[in-house]
N, C-alpha and C. Protein backbone atom coordinates (compact mmCIF):
# COMPACT_ATOMS: atom_id res chain seq x y z
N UNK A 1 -9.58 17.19 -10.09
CA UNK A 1 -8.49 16.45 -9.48
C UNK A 1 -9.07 15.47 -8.47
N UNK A 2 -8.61 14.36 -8.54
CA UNK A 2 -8.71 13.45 -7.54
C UNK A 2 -7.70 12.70 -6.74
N UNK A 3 -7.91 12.35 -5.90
CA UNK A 3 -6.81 11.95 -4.91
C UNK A 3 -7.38 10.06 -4.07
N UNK A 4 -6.69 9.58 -4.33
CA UNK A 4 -6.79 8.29 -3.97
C UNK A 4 -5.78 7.94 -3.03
N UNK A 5 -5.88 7.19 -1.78
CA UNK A 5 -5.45 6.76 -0.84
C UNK A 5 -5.53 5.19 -0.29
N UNK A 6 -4.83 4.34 -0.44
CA UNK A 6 -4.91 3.08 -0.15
C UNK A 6 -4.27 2.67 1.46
N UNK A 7 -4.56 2.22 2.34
CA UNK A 7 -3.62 2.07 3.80
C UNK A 7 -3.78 0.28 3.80
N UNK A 8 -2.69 -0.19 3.64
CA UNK A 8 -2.85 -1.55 4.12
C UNK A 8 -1.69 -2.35 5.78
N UNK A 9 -2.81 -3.27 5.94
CA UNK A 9 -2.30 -3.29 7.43
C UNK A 9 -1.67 -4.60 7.13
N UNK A 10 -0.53 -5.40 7.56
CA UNK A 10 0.28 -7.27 6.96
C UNK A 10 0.37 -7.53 7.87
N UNK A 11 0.37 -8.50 8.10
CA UNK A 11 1.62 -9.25 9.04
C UNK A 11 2.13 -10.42 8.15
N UNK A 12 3.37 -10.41 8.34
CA UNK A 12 4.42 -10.92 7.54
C UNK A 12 4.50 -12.21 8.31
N UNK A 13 5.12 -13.04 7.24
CA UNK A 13 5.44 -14.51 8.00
C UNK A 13 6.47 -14.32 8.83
N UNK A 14 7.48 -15.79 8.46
CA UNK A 14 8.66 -15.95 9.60
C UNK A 14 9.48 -14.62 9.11
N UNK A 15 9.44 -13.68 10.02
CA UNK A 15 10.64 -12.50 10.65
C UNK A 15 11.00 -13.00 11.76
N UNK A 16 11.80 -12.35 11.74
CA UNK A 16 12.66 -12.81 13.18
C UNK A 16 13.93 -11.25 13.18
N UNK A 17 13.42 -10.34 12.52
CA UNK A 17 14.46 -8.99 12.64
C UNK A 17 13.89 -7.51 11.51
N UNK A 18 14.18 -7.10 12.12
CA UNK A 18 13.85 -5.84 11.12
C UNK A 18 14.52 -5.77 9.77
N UNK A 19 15.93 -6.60 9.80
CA UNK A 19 16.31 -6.51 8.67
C UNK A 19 15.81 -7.55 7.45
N UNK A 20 15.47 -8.72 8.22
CA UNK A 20 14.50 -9.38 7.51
C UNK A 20 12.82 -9.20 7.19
N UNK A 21 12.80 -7.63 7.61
CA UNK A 21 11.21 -7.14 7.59
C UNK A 21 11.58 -6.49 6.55
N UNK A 22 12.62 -5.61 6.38
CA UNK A 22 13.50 -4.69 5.10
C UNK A 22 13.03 -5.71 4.01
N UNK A 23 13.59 -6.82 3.89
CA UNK A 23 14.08 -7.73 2.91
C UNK A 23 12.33 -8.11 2.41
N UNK A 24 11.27 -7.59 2.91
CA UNK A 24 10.00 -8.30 2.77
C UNK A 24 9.49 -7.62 1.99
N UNK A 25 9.62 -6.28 2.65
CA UNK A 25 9.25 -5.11 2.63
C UNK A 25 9.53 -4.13 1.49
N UNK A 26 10.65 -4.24 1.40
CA UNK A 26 10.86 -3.36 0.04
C UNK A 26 10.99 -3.89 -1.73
N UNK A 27 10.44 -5.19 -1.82
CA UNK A 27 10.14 -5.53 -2.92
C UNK A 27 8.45 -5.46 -3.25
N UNK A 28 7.96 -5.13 -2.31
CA UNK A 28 6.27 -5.50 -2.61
C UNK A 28 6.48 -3.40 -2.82
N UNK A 29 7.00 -2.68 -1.94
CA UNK A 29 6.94 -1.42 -1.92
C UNK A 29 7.27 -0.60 -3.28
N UNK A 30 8.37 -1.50 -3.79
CA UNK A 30 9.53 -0.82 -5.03
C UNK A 30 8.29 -1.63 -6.41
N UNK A 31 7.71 -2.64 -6.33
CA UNK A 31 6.91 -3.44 -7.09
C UNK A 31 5.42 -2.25 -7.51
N UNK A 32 5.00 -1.70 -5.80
CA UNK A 32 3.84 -0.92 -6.21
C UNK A 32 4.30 0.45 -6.82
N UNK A 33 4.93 0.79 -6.66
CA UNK A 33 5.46 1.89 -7.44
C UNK A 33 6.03 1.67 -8.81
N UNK A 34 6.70 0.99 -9.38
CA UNK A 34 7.10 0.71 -10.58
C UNK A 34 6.05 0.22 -11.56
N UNK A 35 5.03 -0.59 -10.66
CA UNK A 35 3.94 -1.51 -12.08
C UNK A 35 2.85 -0.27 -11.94
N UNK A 36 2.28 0.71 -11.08
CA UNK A 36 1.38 1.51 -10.97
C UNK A 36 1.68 3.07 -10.83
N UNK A 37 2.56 3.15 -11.18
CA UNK A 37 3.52 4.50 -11.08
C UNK A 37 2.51 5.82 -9.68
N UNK A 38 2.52 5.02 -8.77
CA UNK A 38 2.23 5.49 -7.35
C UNK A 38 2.83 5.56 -6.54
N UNK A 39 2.83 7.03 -5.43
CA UNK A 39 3.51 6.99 -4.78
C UNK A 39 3.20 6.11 -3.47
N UNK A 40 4.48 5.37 -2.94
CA UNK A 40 4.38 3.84 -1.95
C UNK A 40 5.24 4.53 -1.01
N UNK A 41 4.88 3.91 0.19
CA UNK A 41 5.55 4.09 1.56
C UNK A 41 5.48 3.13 2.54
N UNK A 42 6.53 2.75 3.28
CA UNK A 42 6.13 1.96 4.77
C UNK A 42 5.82 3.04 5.44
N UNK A 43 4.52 3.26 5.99
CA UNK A 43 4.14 4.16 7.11
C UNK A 43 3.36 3.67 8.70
N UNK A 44 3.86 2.70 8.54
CA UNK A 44 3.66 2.21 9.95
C UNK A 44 4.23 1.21 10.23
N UNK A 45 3.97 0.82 12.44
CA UNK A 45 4.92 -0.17 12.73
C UNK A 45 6.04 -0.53 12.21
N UNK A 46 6.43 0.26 12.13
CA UNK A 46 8.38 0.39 11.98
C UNK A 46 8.94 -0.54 12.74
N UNK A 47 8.81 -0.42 13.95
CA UNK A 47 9.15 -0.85 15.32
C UNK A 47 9.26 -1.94 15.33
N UNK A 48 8.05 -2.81 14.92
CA UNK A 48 7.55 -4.29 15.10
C UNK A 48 8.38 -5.47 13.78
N UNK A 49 8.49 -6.22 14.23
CA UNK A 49 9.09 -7.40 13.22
C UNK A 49 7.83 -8.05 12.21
N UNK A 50 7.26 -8.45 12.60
CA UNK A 50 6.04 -9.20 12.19
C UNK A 50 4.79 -8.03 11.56
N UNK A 51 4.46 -7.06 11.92
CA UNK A 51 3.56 -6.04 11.42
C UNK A 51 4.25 -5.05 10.46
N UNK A 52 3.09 -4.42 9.69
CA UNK A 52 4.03 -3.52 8.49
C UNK A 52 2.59 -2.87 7.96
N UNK A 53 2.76 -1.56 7.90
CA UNK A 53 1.80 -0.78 7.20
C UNK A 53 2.45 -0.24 5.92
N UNK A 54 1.60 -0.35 4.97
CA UNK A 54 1.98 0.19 3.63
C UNK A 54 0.87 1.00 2.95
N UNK A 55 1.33 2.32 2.67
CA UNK A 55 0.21 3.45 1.99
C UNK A 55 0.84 3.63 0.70
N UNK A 56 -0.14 4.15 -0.14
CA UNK A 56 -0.23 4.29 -1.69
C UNK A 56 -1.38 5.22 -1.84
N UNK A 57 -0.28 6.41 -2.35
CA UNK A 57 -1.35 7.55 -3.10
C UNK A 57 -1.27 7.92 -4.49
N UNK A 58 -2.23 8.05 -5.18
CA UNK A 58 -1.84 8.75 -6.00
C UNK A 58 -3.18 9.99 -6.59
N UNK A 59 -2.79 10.73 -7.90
CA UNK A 59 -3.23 11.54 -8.35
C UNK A 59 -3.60 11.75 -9.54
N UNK A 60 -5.22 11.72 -9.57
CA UNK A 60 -5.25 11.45 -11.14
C UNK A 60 -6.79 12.17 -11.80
N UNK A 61 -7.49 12.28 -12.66
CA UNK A 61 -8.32 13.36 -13.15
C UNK A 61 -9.82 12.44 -13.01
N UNK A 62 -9.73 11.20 -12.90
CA UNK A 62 -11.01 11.02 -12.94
C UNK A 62 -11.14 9.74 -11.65
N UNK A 63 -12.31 9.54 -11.17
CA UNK A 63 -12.39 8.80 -9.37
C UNK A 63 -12.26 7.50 -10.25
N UNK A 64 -13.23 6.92 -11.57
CA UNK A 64 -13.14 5.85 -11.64
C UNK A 64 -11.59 5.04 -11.57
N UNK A 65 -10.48 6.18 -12.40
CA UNK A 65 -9.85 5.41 -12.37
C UNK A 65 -8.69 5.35 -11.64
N UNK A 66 -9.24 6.58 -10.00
CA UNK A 66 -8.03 6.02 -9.14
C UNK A 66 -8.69 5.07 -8.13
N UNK A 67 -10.48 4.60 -8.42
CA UNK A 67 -10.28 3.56 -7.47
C UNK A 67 -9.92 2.18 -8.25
N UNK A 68 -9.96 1.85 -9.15
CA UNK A 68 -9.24 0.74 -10.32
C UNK A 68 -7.91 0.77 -9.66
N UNK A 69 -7.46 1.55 -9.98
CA UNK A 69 -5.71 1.91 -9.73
C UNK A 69 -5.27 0.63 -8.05
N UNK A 70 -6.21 1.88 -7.07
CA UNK A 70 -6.07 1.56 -5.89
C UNK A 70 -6.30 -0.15 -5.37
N UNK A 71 -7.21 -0.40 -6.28
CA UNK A 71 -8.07 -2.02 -6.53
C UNK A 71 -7.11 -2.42 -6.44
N UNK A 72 -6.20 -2.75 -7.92
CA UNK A 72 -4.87 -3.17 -8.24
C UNK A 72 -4.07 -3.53 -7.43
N UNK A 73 -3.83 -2.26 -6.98
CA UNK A 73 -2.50 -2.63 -6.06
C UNK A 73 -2.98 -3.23 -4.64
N UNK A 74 -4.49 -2.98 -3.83
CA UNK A 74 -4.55 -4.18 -3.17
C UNK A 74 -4.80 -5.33 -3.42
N UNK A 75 -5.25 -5.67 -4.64
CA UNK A 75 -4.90 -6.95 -4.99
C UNK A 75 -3.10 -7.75 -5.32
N UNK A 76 -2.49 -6.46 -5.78
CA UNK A 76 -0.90 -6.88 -5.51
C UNK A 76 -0.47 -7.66 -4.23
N UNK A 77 -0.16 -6.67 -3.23
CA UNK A 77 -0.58 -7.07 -1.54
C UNK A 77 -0.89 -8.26 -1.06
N UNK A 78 -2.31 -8.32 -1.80
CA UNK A 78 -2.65 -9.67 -1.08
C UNK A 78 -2.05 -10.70 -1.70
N UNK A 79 -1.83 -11.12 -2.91
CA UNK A 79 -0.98 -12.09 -3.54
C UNK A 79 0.78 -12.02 -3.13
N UNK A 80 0.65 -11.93 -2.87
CA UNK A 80 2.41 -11.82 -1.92
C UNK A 80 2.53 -13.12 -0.94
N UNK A 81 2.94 -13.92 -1.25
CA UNK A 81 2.82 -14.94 -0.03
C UNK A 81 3.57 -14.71 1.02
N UNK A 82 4.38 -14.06 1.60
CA UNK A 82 5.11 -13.81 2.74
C UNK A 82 4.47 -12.82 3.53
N UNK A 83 3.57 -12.48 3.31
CA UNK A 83 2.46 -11.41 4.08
C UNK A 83 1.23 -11.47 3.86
N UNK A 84 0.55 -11.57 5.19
CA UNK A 84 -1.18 -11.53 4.85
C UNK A 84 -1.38 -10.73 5.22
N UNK A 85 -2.61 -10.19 4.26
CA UNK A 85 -3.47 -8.50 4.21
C UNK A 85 -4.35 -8.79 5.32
N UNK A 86 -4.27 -8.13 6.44
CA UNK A 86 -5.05 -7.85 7.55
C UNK A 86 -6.28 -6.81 7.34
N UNK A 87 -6.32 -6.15 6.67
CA UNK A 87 -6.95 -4.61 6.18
C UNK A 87 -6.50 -4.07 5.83
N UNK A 88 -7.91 -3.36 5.29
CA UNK A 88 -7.11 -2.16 3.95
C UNK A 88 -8.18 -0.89 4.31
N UNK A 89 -7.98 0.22 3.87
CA UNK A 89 -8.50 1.07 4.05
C UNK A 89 -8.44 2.26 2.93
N UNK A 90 -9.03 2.71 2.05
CA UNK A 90 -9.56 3.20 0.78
C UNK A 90 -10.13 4.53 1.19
N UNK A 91 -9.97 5.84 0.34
CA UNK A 91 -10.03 7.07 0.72
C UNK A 91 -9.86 7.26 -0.98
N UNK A 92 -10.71 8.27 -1.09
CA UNK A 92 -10.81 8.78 -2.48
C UNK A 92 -11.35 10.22 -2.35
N UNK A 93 -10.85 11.19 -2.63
CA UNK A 93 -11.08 12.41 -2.61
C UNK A 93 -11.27 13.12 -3.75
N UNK A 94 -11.96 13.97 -4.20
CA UNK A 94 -12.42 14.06 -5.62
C UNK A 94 -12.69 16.18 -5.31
N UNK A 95 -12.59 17.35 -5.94
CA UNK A 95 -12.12 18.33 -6.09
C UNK A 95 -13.37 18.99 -4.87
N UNK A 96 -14.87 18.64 -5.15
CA UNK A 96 -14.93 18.89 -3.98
C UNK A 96 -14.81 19.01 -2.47
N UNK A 97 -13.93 17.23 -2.47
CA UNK A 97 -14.21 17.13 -0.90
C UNK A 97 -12.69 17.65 -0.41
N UNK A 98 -12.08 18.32 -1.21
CA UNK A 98 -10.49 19.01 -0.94
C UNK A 98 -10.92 20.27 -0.96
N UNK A 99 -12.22 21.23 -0.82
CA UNK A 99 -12.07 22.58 -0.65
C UNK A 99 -12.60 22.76 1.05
C-alpha cells in the first residue's frame, strides 16, 4: 500500500470576499477529484480572501504511480489562471514507512 499526499499553497487573484474565494475554490477542488478520482480538500487559510491551501490524497498499490497521479494534479493547479501555485509539498508513503 501506498499513500500519496500533495499540499498546495495559491494565492488567488482579484478576491475581494470569501464568497468569491468559494466561487474559485471549488471548481479547481470538485475538478481534482472528478478527473483523478482523489480525495481533495480546502485545508487551509479559510480565514483569508486571497490565500487558499488545497490537499490531495490518495491510495494506491504501487509509488510510481501515486507520484504520476500527484504530478498531475499539481500540474492541474498550476494551470488555473485565477490562482498562482506558491508551493507544493509532496509526501509519499509506501508500506514500510506506515509501520
Amino acid at each position: 500500500m501506498v499513500v500519496g499526499v500533495l499540499v498546495c499553497d495559491l494565492l488567488l487573484g482579484d478576491v475581494r470576499s470569501l464568497k468569491q474565494k468559494r466561487s474559485v475554490v471549488r471548481p479547481i477542488v470538485a475538478e481534482l477529484g472528478r478527473r483523478f478520482a482523489v480525495s481533495v480538500a480546502e485545508t487551509g487559510e479559510q480565514d483569508l480572501h486571497r490565500r487558499c491551501e488545497i490537499s490531495v490524497a490518495l491510495v494506491t498499490g504501487e509509488r510510481a504511480h501515486a507520484v504520476d497521479v500527484l504530478a498531475q494534479c499539481e500540474r492541474l493547479v498550476a494551470g488555473h489562471p485565477e490562482a498562482e501555485l506558491l508551493s507544493t509539498r509532496t509526501r509519499v508513503l509506501d508500506g514500510e514507512d506506515l509501520n
